[in-house]
C-alpha atoms as a PDB file:
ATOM      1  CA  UNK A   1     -10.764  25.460   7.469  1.00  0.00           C
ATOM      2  CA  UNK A   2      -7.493  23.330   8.177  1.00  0.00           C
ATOM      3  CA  UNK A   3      -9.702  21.091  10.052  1.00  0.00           C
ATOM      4  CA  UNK A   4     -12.579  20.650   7.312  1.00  0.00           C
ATOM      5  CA  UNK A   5      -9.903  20.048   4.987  1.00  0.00           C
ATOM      6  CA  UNK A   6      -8.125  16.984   7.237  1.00  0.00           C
ATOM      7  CA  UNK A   7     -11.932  15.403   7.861  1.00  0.00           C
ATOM      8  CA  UNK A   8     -12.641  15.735   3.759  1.00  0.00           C
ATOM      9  CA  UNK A   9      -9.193  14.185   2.672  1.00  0.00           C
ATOM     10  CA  UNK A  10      -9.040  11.769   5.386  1.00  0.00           C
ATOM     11  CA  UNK A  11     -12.436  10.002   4.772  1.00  0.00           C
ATOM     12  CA  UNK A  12     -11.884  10.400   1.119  1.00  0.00           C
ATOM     13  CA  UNK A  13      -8.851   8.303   1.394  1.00  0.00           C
ATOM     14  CA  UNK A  14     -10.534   6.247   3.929  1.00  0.00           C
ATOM     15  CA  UNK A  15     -13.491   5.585   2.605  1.00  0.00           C
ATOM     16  CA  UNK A  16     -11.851   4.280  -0.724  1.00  0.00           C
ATOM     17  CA  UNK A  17      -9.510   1.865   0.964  1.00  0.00           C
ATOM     18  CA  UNK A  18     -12.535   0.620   2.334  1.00  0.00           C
ATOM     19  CA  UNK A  19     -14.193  -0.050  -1.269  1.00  0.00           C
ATOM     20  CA  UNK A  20     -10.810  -1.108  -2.298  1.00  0.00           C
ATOM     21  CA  UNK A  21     -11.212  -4.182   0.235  1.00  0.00           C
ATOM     22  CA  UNK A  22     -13.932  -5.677  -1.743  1.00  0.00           C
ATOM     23  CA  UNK A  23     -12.164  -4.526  -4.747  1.00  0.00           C
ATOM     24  CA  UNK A  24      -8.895  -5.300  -6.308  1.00  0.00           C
ATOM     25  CA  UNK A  25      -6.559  -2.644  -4.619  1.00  0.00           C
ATOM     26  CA  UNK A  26      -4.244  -1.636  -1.269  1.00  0.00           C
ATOM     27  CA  UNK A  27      -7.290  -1.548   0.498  1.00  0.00           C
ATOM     28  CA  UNK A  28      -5.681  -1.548   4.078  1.00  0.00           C
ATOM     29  CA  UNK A  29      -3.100   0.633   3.039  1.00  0.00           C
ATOM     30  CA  UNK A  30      -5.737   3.610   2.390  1.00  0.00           C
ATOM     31  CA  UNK A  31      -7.534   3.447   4.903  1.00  0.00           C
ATOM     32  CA  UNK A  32      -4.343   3.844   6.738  1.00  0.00           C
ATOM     33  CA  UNK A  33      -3.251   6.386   5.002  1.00  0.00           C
ATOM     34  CA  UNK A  34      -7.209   8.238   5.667  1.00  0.00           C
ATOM     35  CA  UNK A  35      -6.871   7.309   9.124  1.00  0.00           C
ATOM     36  CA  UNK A  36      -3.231   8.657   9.486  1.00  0.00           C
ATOM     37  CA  UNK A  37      -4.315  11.760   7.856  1.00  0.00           C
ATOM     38  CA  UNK A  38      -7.623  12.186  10.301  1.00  0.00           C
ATOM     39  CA  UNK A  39      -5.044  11.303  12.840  1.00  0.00           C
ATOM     40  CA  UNK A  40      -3.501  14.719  12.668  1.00  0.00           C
ATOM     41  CA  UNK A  41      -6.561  16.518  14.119  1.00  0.00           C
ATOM     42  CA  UNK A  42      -9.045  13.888  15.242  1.00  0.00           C
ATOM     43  CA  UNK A  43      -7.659  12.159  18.277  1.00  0.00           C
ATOM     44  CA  UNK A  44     -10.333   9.444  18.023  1.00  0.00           C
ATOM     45  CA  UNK A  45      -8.736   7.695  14.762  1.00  0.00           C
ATOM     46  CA  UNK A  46      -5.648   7.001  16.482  1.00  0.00           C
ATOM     47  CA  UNK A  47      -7.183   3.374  17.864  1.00  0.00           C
ATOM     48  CA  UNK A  48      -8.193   2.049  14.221  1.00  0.00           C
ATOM     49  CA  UNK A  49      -5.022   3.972  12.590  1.00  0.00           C
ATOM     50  CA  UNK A  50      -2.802   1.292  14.735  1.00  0.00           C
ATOM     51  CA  UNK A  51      -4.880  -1.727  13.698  1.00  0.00           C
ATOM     52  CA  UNK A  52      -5.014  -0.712  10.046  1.00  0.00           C
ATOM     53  CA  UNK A  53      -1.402  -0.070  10.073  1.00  0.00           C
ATOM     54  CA  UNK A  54      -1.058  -3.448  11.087  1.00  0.00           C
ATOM     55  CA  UNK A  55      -2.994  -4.662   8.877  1.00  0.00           C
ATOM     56  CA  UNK A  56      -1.512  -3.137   5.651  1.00  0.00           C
ATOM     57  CA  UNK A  57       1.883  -4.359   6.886  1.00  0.00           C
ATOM     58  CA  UNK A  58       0.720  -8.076   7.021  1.00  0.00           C
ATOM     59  CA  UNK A  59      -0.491  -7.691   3.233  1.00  0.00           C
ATOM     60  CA  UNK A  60       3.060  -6.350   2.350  1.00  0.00           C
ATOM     61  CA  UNK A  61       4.363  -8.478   3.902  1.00  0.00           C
ATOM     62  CA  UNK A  62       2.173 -11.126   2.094  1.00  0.00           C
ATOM     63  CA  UNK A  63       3.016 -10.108  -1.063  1.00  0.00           C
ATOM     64  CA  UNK A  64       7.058  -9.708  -0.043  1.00  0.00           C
ATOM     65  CA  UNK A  65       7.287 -13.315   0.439  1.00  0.00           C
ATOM     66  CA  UNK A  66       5.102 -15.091  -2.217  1.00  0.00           C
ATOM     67  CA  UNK A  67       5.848 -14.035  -5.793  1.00  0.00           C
ATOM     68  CA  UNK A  68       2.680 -15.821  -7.247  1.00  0.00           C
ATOM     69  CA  UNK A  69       0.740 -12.557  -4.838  1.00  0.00           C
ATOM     70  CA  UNK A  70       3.062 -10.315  -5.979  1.00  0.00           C
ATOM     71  CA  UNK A  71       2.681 -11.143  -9.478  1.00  0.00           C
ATOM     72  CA  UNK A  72      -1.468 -11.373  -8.827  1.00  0.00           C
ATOM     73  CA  UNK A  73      -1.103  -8.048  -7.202  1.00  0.00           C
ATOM     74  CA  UNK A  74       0.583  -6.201 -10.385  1.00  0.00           C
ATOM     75  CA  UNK A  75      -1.639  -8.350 -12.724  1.00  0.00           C
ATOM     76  CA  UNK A  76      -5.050  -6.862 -10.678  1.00  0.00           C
ATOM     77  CA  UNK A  77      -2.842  -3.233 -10.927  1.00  0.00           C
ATOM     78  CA  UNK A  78      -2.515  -3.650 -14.459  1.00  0.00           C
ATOM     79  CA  UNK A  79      -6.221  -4.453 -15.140  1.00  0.00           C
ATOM     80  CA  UNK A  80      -7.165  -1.557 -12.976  1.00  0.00           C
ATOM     81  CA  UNK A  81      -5.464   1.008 -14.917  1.00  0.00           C
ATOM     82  CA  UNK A  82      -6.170  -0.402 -18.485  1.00  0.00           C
ATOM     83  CA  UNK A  83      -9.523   0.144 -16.853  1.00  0.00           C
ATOM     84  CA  UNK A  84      -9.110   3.434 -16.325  1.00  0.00           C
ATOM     85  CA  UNK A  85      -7.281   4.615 -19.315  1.00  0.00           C
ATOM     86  CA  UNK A  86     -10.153   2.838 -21.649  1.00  0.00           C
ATOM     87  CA  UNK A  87     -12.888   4.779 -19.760  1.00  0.00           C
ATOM     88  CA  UNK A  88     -10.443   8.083 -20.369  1.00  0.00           C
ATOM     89  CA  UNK A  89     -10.619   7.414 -23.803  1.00  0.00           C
ATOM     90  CA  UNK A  90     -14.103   6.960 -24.498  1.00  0.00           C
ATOM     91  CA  UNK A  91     -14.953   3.374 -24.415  1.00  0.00           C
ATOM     92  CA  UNK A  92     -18.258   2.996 -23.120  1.00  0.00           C
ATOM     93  CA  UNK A  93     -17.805   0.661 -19.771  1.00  0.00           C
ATOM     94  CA  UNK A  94     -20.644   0.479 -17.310  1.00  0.00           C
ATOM     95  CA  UNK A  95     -20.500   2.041 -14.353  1.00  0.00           C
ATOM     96  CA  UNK A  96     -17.627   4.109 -15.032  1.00  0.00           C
ATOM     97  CA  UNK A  97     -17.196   8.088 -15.486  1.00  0.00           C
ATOM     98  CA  UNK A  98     -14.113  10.006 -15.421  1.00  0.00           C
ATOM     99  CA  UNK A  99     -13.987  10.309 -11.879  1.00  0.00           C
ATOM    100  CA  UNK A 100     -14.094   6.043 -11.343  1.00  0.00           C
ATOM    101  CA  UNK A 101     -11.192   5.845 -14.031  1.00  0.00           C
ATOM    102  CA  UNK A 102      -8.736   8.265 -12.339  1.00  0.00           C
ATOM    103  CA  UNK A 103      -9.506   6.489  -9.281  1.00  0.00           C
ATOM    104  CA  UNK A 104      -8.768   3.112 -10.735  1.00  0.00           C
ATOM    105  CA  UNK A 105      -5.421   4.570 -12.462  1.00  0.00           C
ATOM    106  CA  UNK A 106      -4.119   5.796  -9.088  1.00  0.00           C
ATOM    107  CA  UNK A 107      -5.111   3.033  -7.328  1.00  0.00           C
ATOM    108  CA  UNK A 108      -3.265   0.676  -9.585  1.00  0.00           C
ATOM    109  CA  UNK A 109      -0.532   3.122  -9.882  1.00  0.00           C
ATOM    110  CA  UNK A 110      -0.458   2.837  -6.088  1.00  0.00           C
ATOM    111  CA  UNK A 111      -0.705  -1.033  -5.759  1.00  0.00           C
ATOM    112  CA  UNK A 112       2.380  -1.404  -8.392  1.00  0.00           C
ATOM    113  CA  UNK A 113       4.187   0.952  -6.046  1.00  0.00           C
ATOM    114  CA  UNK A 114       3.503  -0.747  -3.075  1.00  0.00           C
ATOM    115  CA  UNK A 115       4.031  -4.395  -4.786  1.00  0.00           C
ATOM    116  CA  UNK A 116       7.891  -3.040  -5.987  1.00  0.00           C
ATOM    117  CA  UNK A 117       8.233  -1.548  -1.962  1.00  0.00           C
ATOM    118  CA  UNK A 118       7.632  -4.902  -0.584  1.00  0.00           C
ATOM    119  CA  UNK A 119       9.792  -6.769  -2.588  1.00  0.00           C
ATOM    120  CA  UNK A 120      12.474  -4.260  -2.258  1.00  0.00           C
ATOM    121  CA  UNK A 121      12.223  -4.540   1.550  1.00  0.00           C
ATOM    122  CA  UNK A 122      12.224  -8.626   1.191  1.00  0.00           C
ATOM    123  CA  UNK A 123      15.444  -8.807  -0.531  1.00  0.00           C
ATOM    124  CA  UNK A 124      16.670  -6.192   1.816  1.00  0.00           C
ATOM    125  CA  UNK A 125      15.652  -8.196   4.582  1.00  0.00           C
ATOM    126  CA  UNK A 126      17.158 -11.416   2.378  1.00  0.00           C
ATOM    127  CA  UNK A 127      20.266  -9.850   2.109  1.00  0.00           C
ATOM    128  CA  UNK A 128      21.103  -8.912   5.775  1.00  0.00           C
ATOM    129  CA  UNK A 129      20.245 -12.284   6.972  1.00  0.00           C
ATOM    130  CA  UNK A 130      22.427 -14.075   4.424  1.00  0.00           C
ATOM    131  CA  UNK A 131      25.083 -11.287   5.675  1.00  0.00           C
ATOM    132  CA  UNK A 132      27.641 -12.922   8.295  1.00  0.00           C
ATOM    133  CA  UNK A 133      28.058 -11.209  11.789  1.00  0.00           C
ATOM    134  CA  UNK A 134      29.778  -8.854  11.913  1.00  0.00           C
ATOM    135  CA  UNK A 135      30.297  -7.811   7.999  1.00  0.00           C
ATOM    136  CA  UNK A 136      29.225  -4.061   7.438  1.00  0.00           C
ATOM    137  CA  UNK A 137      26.388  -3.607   5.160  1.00  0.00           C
ATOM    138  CA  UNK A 138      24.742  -0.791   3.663  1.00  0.00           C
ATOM    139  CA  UNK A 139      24.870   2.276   5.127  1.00  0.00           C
ATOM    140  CA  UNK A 140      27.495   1.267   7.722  1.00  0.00           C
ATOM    141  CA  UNK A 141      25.367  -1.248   9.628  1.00  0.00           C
ATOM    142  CA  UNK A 142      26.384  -4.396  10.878  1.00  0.00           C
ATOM    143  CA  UNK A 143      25.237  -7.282  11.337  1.00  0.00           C
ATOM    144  CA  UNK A 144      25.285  -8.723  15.233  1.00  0.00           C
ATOM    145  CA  UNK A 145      26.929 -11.859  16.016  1.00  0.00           C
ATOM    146  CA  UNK A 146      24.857 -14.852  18.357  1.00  0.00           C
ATOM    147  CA  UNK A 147      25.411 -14.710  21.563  1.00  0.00           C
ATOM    148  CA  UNK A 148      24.573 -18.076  22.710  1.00  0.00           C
ATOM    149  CA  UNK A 149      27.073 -20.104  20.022  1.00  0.00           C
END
């Protein structure tokens, strides 16, 4: 049962980071997250679980670094779930039921979240390489001095 379970949940997840390529969303992040979770029982989906893990960290990274794809990100996120909450509502939008428009919701739900992670780690990472050697930081880590100068 624990097995059906993994295989159902994991391609779910999989299979929409895969539309969510072609579509506005963290499509490599899904289908890392699928792959992860067929991981746990299916030895197999360890091979493309590294490369999409990869993958999805280039694209934070991406957006860390460039706040014009940042700000595109959350603007796509936005449209998603206004999207999704008119379908909810009753407006009439092709190609929509209530099933698409919880989907869109949580995936722009999950593309905000993932937009606010990266920039929290780039200012992180910002901050400890503006820090001088040697100066504790958070969490009682320091920075290392240069060796060669």
């Amino acid at each position: 049962m624990k097995t059906a379970v993994v295989a159902v949940l994991g391609g779910l997840l999989t299979l929409s980071g895969i539309a969510l390529l072609v579509l506005p969303g963290p499509g490599f992040v899904l289908v890392a997250a699928g792959l992860a979770v067929l991981a746990t029982r299916f030895p197999w989906a360890s091979k493309p679980l590294d490369y999409a893990k990869d993958k999805a960290q280039q694209g934070v990274e991406e957006v860390a670094k460039s706040p014009w794809r940042a700000a595109g990100a959350v603007l796509a996120a936005v449209v998603l779930i206004a999207l999704g909450v008119l379908a909810l509502v009753g407006v009439d939008l092709p190609f929509m039921n209530a099933f698409t428009a919880v989907v869109l919701i949580l995936s722009g739900l999950f593309l905000v979240g993932t937009v606010l992670f990266a920039r929290r780690q780039e200012k992180l990472e910002q901050a400890r390489a503006h820090r001088p050697a040697g100066q504790r930081g958070r969490a009682g880590s320091y920075r290392a001095a240069r060796l060669d100068g």
